[in-house]
Protein backbone atom coordinates (compact mmCIF):
# COMPACT_ATOMS: atom_id res chain seq x y z
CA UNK A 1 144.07 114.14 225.74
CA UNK A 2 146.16 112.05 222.80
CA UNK A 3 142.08 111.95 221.50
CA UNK A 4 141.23 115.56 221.24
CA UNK A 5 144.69 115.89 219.61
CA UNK A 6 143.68 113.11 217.02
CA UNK A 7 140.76 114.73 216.13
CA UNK A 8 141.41 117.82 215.89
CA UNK A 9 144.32 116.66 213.55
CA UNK A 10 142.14 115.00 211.19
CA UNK A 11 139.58 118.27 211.48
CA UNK A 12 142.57 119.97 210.16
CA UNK A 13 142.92 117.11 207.82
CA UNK A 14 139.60 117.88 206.72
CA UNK A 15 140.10 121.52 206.01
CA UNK A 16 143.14 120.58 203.53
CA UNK A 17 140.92 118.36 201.80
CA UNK A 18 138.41 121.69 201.10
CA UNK A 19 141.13 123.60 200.26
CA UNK A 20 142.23 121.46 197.48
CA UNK A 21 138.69 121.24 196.18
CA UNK A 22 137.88 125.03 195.98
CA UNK A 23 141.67 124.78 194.27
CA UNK A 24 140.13 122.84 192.12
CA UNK A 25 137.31 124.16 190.83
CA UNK A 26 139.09 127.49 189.79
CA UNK A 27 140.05 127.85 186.68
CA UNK A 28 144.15 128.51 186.02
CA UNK A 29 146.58 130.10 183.08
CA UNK A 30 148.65 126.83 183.16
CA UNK A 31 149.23 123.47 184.91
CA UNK A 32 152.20 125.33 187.43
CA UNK A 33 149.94 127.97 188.17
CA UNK A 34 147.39 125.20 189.53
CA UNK A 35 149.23 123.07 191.65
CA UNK A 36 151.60 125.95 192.70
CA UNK A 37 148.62 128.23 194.28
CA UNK A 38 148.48 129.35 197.91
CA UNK A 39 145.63 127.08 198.39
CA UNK A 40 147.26 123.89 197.21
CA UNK A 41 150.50 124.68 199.42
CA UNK A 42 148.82 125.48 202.24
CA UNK A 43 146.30 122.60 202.18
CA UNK A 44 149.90 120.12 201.66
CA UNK A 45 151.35 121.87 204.58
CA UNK A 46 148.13 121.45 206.66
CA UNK A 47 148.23 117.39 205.45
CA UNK A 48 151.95 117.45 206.83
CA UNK A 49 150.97 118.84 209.64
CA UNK A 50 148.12 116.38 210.47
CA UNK A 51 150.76 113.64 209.96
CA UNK A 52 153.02 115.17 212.12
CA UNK A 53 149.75 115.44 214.74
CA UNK A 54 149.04 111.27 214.42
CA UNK A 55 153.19 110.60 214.80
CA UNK A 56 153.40 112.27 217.81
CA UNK A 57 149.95 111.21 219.48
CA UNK A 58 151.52 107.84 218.67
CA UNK A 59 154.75 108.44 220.48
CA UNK A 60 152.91 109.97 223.57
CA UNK A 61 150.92 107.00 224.42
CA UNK A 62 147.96 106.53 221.63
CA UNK A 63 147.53 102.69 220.82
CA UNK A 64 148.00 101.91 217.17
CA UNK A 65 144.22 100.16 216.95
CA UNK A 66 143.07 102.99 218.18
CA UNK A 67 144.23 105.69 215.29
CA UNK A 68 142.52 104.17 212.60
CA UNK A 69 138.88 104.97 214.37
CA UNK A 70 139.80 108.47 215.25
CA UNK A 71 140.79 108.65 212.06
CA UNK A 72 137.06 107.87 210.46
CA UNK A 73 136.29 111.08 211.92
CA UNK A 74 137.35 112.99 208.80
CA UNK A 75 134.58 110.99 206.73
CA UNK A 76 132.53 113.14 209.17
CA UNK A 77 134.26 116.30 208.87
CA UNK A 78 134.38 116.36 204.87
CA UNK A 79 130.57 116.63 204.24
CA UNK A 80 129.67 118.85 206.66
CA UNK A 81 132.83 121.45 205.74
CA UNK A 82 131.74 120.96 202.13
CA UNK A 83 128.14 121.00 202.98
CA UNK A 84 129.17 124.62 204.16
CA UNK A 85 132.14 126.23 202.66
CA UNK A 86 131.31 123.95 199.21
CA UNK A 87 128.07 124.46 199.19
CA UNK A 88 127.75 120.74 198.32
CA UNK A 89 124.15 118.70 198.91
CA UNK A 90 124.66 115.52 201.10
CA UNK A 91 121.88 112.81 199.81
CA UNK A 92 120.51 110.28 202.20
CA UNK A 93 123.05 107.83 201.30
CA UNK A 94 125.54 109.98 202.48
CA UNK A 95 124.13 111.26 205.78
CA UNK A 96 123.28 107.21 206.62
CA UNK A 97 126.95 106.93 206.00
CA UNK A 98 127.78 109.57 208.19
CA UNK A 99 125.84 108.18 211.26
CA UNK A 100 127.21 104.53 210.81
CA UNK A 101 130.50 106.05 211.16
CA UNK A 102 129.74 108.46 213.89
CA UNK A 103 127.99 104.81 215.61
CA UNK A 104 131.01 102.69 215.07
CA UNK A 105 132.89 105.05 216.44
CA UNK A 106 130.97 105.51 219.92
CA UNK A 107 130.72 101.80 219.91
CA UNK A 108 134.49 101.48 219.50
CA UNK A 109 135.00 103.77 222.43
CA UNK A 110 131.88 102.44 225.06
């Protein structure tokens, strides 16, 4: 159960990391009005809140080896969410990545 939590901290994670890029690709007034934007805040508090999500899987019972593989995850999550909320292309470099990953991970876990 400490799993799904995991993940679906670091799909969270993931979104944060979106936000901050459509943040950054607007154009702003001034340097404040840039880093002090609803989407910057929100994607810090989501980050927090991922952190908060790995500290207490930790406390419940999650083995420290283990976080660092369900963590990988997000370097699955990113391209795809930018893939479709970016609009971003993913080369074949990339998507070889991504199945490595996704394979290390299964291999970790079977």
């Amino acid at each position: 159960m400490m799993h799904l939590f995991v993940i679906m901290g670091m799909f969270a994670c993931s979104c944060s990391q979106i936000l901050l890029k459509s943040s950054a690709n607007k154009k702003y007034s001034c340097f404040m009005a840039s880093m002090l934007n609803w989407r910057v805040i929100l994607a810090y508090v989501i980050f927090f809140c991922s952190m908060l999500i790995n500290i207490t899987a930790m406390s419940h019972g999650l083995n420290l080896k283990e976080l660092p593989v369900l963590e990988a995850s997000s370097y699955l999550f990113v391209p795809l969410l930018s893939y479709l909320f970016l609009n971003e292309k993913n080369g074949l470099s990339e998507l070889g990545a991504m199945c490595l990953i996704f394979v290390g991970i299964l291999i970790f876990y079977v």
